[in-house]
C-alpha atoms as a PDB file:
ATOM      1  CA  UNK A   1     151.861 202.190 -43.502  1.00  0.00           C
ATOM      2  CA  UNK A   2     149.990 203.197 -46.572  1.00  0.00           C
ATOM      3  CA  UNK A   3     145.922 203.581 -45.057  1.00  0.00           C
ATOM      4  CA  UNK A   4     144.124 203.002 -48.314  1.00  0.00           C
ATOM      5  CA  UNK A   5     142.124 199.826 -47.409  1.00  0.00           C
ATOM      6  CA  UNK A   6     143.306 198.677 -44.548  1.00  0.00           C
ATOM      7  CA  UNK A   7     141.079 197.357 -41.797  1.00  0.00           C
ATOM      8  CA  UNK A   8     141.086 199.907 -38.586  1.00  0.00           C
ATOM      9  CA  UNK A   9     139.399 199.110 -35.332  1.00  0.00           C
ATOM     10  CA  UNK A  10     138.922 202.239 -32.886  1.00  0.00           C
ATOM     11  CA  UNK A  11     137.443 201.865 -29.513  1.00  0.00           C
ATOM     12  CA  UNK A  12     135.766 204.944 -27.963  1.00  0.00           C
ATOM     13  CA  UNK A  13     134.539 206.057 -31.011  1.00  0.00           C
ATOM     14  CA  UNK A  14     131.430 207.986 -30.017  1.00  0.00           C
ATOM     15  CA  UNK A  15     133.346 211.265 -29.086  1.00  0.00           C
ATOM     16  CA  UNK A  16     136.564 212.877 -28.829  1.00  0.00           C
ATOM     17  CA  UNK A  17     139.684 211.719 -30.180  1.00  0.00           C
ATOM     18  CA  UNK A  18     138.197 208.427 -30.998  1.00  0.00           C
ATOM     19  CA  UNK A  19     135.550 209.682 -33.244  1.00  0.00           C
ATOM     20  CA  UNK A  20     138.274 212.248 -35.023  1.00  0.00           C
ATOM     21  CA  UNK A  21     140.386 209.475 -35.407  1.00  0.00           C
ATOM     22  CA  UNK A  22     138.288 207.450 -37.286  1.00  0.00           C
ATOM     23  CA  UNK A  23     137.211 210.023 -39.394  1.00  0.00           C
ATOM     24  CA  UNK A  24     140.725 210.979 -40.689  1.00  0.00           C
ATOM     25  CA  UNK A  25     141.515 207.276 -41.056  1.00  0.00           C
ATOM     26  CA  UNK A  26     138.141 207.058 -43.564  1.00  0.00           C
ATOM     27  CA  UNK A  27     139.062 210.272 -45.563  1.00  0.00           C
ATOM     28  CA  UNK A  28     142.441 208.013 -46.142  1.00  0.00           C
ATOM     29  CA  UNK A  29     140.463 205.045 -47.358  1.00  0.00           C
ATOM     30  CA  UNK A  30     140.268 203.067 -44.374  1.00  0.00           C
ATOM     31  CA  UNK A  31     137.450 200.620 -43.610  1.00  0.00           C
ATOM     32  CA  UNK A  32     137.009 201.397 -40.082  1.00  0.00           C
ATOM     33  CA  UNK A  33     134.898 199.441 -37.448  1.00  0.00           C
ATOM     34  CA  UNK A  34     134.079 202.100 -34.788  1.00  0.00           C
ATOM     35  CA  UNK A  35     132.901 199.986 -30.828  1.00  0.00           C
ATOM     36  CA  UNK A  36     131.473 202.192 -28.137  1.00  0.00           C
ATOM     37  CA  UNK A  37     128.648 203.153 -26.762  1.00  0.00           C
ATOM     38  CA  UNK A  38     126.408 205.105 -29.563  1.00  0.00           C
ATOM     39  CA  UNK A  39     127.439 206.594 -32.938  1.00  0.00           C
ATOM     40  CA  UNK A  40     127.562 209.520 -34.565  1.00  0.00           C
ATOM     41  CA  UNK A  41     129.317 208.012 -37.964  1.00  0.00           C
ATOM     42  CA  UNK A  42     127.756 207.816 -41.732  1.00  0.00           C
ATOM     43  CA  UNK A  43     130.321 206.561 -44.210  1.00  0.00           C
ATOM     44  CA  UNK A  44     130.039 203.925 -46.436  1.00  0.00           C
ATOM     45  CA  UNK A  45     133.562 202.430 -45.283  1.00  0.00           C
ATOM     46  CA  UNK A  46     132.301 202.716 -41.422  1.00  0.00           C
ATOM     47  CA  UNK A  47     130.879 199.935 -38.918  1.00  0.00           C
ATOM     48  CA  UNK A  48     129.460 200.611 -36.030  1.00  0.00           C
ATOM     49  CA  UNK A  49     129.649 197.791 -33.152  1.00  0.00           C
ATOM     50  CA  UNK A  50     127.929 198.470 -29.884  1.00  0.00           C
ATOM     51  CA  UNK A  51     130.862 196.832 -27.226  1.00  0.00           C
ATOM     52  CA  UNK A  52     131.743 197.330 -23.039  1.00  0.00           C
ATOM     53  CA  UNK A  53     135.196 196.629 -23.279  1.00  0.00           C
ATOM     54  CA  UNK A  54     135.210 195.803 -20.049  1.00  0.00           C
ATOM     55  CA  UNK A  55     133.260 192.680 -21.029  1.00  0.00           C
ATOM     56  CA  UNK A  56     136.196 190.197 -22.518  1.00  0.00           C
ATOM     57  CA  UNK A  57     133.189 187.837 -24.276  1.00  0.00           C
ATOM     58  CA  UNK A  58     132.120 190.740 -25.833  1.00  0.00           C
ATOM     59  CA  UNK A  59     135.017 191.925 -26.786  1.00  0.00           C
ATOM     60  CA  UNK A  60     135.793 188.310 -28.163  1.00  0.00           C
ATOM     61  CA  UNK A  61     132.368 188.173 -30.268  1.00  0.00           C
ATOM     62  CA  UNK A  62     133.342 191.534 -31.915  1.00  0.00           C
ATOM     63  CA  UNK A  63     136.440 190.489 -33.006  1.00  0.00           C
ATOM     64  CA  UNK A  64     135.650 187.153 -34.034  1.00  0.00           C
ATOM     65  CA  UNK A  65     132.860 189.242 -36.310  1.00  0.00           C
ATOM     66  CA  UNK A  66     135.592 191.663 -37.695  1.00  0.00           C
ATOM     67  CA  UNK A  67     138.038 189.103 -38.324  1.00  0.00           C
ATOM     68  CA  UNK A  68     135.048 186.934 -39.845  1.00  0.00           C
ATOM     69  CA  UNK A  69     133.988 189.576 -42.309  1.00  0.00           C
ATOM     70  CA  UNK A  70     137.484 190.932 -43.383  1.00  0.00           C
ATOM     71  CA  UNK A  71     139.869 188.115 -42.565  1.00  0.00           C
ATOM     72  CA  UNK A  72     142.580 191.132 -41.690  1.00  0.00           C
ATOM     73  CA  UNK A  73     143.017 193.783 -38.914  1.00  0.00           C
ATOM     74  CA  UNK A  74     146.042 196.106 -39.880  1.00  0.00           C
ATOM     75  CA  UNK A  75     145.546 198.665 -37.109  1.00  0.00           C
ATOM     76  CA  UNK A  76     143.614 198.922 -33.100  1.00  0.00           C
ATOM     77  CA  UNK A  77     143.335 202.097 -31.956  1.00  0.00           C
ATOM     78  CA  UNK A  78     142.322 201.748 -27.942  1.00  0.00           C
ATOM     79  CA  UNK A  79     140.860 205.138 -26.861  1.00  0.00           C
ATOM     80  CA  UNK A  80     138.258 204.034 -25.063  1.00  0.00           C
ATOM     81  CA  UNK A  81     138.880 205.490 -21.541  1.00  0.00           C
ATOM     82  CA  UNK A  82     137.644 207.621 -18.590  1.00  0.00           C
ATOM     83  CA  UNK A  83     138.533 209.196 -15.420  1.00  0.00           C
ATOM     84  CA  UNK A  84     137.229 210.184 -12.064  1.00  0.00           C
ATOM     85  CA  UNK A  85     139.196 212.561  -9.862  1.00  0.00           C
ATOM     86  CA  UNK A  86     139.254 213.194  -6.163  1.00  0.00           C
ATOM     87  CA  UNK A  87     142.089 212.413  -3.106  1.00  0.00           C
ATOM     88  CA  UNK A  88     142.242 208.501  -3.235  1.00  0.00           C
ATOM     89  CA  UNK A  89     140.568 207.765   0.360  1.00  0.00           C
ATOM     90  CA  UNK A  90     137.413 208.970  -0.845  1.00  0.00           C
ATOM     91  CA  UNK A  91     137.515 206.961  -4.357  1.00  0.00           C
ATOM     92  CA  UNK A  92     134.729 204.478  -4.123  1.00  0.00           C
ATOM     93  CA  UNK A  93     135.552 201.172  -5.005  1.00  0.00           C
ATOM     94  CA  UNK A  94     133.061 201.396  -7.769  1.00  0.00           C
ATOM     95  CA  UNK A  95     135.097 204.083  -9.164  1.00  0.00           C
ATOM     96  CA  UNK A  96     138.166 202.427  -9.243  1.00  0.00           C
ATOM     97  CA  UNK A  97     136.932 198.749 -10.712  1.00  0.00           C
ATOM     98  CA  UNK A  98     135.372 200.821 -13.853  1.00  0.00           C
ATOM     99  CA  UNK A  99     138.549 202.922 -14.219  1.00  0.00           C
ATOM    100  CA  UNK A 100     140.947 200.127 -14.180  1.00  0.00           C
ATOM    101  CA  UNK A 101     138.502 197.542 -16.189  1.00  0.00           C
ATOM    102  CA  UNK A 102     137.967 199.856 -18.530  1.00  0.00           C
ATOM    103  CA  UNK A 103     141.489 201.917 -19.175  1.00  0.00           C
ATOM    104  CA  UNK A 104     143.320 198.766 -18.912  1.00  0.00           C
ATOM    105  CA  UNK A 105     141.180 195.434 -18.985  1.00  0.00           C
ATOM    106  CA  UNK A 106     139.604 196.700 -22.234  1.00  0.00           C
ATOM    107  CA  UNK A 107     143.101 197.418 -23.723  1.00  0.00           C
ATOM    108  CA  UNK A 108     144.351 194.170 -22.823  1.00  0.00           C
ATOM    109  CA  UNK A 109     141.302 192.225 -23.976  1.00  0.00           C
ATOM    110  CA  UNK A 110     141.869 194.355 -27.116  1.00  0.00           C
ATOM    111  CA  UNK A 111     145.326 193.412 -27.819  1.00  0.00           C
ATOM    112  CA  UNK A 112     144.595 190.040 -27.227  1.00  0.00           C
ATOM    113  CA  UNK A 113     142.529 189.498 -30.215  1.00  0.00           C
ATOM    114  CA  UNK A 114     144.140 191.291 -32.448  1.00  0.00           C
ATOM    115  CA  UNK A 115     147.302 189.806 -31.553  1.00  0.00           C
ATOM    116  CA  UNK A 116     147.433 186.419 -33.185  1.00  0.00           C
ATOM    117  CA  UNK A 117     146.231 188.213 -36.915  1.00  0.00           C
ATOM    118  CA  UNK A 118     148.649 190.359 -37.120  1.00  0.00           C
ATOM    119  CA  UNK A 119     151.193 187.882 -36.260  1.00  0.00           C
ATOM    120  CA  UNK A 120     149.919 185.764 -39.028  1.00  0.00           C
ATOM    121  CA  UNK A 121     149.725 188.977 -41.440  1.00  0.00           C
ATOM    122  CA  UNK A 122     153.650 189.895 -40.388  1.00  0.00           C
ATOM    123  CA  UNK A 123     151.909 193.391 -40.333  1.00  0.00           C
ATOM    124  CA  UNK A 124     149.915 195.637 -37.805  1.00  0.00           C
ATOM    125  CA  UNK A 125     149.871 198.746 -35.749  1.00  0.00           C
ATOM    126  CA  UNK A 126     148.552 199.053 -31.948  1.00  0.00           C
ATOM    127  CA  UNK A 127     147.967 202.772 -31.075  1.00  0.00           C
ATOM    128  CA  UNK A 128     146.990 202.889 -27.465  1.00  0.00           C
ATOM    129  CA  UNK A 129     145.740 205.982 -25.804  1.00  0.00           C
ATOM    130  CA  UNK A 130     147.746 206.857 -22.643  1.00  0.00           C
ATOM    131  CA  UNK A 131     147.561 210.343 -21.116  1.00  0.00           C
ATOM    132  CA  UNK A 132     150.718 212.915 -19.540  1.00  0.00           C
ATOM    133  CA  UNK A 133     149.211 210.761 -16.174  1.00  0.00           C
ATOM    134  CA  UNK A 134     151.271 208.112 -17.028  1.00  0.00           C
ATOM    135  CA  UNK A 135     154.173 210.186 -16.814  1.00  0.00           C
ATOM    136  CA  UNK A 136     153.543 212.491 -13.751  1.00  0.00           C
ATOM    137  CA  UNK A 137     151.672 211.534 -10.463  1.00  0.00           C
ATOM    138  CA  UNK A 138     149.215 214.317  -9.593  1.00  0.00           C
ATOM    139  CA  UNK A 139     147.135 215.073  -6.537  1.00  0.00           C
ATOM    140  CA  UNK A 140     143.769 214.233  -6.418  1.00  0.00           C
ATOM    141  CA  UNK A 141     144.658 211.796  -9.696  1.00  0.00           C
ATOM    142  CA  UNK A 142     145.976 208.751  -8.444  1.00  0.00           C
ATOM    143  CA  UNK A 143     143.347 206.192  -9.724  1.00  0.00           C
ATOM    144  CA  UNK A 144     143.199 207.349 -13.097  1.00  0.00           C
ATOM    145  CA  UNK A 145     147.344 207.797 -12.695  1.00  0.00           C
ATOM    146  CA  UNK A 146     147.429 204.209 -11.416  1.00  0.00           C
ATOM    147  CA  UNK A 147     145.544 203.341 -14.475  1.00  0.00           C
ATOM    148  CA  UNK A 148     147.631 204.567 -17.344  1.00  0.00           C
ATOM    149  CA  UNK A 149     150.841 203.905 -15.997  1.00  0.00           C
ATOM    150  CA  UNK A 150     149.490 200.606 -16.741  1.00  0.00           C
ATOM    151  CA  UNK A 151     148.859 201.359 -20.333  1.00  0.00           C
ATOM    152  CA  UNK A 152     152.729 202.935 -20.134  1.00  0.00           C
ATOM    153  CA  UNK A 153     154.080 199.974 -18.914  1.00  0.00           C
ATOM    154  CA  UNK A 154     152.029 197.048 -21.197  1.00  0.00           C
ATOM    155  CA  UNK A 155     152.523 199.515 -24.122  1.00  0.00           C
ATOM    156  CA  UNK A 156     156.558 199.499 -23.835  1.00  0.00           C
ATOM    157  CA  UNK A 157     156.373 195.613 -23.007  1.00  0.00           C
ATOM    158  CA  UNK A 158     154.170 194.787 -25.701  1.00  0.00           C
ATOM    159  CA  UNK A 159     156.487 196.593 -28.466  1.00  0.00           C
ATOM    160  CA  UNK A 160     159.796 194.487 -27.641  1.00  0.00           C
ATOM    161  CA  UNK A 161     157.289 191.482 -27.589  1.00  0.00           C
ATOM    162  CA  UNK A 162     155.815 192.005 -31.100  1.00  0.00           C
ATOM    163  CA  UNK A 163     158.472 193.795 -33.310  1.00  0.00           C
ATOM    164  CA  UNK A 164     159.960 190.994 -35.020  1.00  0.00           C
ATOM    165  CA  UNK A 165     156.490 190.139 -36.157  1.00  0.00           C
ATOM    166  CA  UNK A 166     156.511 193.546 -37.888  1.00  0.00           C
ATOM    167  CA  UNK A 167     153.587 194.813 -35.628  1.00  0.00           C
ATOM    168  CA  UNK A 168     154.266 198.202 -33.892  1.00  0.00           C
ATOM    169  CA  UNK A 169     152.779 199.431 -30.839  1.00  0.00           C
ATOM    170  CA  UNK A 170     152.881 203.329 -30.258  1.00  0.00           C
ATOM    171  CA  UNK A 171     151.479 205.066 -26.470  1.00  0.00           C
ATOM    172  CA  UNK A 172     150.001 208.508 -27.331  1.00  0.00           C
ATOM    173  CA  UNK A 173     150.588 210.782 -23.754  1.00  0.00           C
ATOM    174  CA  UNK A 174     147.897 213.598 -24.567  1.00  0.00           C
ATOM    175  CA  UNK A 175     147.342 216.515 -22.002  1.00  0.00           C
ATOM    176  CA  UNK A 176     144.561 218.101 -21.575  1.00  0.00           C
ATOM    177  CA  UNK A 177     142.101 217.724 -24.611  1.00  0.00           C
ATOM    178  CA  UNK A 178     138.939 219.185 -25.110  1.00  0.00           C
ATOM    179  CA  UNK A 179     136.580 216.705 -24.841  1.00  0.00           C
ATOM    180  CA  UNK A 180     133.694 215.073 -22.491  1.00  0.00           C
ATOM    181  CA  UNK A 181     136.742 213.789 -20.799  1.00  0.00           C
ATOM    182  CA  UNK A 182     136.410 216.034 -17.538  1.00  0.00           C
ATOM    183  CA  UNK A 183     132.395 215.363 -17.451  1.00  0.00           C
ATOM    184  CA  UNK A 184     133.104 213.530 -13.871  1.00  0.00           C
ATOM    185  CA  UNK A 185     135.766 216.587 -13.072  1.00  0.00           C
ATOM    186  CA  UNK A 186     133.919 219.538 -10.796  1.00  0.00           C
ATOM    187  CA  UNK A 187     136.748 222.071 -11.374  1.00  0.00           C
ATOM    188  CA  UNK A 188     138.327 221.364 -15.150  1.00  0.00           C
ATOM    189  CA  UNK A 189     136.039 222.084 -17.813  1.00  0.00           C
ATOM    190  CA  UNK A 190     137.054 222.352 -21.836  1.00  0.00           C
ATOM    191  CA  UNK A 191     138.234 225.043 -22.720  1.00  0.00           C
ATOM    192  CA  UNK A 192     139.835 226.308 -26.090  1.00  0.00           C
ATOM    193  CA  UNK A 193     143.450 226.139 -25.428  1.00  0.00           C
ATOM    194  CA  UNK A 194     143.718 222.443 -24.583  1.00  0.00           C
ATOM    195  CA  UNK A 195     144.420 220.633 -27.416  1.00  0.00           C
ATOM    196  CA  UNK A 196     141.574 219.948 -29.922  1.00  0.00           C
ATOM    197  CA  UNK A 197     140.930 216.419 -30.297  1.00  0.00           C
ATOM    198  CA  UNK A 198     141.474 216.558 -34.340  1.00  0.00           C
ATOM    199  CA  UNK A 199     144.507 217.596 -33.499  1.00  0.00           C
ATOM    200  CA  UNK A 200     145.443 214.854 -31.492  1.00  0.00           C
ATOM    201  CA  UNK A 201     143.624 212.206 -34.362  1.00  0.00           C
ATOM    202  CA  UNK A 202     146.033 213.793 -36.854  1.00  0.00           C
ATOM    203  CA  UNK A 203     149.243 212.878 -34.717  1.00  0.00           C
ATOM    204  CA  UNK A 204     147.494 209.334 -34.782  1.00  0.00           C
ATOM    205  CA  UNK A 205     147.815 209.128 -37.943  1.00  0.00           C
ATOM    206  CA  UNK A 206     151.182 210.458 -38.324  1.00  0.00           C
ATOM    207  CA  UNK A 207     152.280 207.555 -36.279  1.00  0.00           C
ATOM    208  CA  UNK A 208     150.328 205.171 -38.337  1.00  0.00           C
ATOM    209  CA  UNK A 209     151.799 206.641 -41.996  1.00  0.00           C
ATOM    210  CA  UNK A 210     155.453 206.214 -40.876  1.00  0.00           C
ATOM    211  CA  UNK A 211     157.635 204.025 -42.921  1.00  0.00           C
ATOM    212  CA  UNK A 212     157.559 200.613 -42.083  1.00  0.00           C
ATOM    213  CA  UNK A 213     160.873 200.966 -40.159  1.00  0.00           C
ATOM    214  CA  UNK A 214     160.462 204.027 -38.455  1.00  0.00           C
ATOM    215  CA  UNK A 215     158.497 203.256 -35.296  1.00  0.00           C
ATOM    216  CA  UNK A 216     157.078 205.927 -32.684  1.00  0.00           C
ATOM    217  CA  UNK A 217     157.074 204.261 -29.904  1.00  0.00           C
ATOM    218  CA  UNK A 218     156.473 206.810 -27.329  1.00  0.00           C
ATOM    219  CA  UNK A 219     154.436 210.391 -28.172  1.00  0.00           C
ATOM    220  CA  UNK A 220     154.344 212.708 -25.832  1.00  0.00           C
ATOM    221  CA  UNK A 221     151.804 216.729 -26.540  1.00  0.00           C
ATOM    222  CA  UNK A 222     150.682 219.050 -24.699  1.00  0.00           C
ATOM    223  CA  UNK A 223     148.764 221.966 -25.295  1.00  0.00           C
ATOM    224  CA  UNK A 224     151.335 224.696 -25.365  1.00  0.00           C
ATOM    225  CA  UNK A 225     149.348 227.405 -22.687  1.00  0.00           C
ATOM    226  CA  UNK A 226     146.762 225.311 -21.217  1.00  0.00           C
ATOM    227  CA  UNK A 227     145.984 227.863 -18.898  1.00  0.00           C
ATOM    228  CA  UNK A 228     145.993 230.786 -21.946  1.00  0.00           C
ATOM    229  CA  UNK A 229     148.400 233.496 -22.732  1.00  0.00           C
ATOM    230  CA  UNK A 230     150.006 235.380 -20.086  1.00  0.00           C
ATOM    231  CA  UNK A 231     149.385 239.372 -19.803  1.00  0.00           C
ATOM    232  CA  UNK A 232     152.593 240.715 -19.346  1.00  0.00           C
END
């Protein structure tokens, strides 16, 4: 897809991957709206929309808004996400609810807007941000695992639903990335050889900037040492 004035909307756009990712996608000409929480954007091609995901009329009024204003969304990016960490007895159910409403709820409420424009367009691109949990059960992970094999599985599902309407859907598995991520973690903290989260933004785009038949449907990286160089 060529990104020079398209319409991008990424979710989770306050930090991280999500704020890298719509920065690259403005220095290619995108007009981005950026939902989340607070913002830390100044461009003149950037929107900022305060949006829960987890809240489906909100989610709804955005969209309506974007669609309203620009009568085209070409690409969704759903980053928004977070995860809490701990052997599953002792997950609250708190917890849990705001795990799964937001990792998958959100995406799903997401999708569902965007859905019926980009049908109409014959064009779009749904990147949705999975994690190497959706590939791997790990101890002490199983809620947030729980939660992106979800995204895995209505990722895959979704693509054989939409191709024919020329929409592509792409799961990004990152591992460990340094971000705010492990904030709810007591023994991970970032560090400088997980992968940088402008890193991870420019395989985004790679995706995105594929020729309109080439689809990556699955994209799998990891940070090559996460743990650092070995001594000997």
């Amino acid at each position: 897809m060529e990104l020079k004035n398209k319409v991008a909307v990424v979710t989770g756009v306050s930090k991280g991957i999500g704020y890298h990712t719509a920065l690259q996608l403005l220095q290619q000409g995108c007009m981005v709206y950026g939902l989340g929480r607070n913002n830390q954007i100044s461009h003149p091609n950037f929107s900022y929309i305060s949006c829960d995901i987890r809240n489906k009329e909100e989610v709804e009024t955005v969209f309506n808004r974007i669609i309203k204003e620009q009568a085209a969304i070409h690409i969704l990016i759903n980053n928004a996400g977070l995860g809490y960490f701990g052997w599953l007895e002792e997950m609250t159910y708190t917890q849990w609810d705001e795990m799964m409403q937001t990792n998958v709820n959100g995406i799903f409420y997401c999708c569902k807007q965007v859905l019926p424009i980009m049908k109409q367009q014959q064009c779009g691109h749904i990147v949705n941000i999975a994690s190497t949990a959706a590939l791997e059960g790990m101890p002490q992970v199983a809620a947030y695992c729980a939660s992106k094999w979800a995204v895995k599985g209505l990722s895959e599902s979704l693509f054989k639903e939409v191709r024919d309407f020329k929409i592509k859907v792409t799961c990004i598995y990152p591992g460990s990335t340094k971000t705010d991520f492990f904030r709810n973690s007591a023994n991970i903290k970032p560090h400088d050889y997980m992968l940088m989260p402008e890193d991870v933004a420019a395989n985004i785009l790679y995706a995105l900037q594929a020729p309109d038949n080439f689809h990556t449907v699955n994209l799998e990286i990891r940070p090559l040492q996460p743990k650092g160089p070995k001594t000997k």
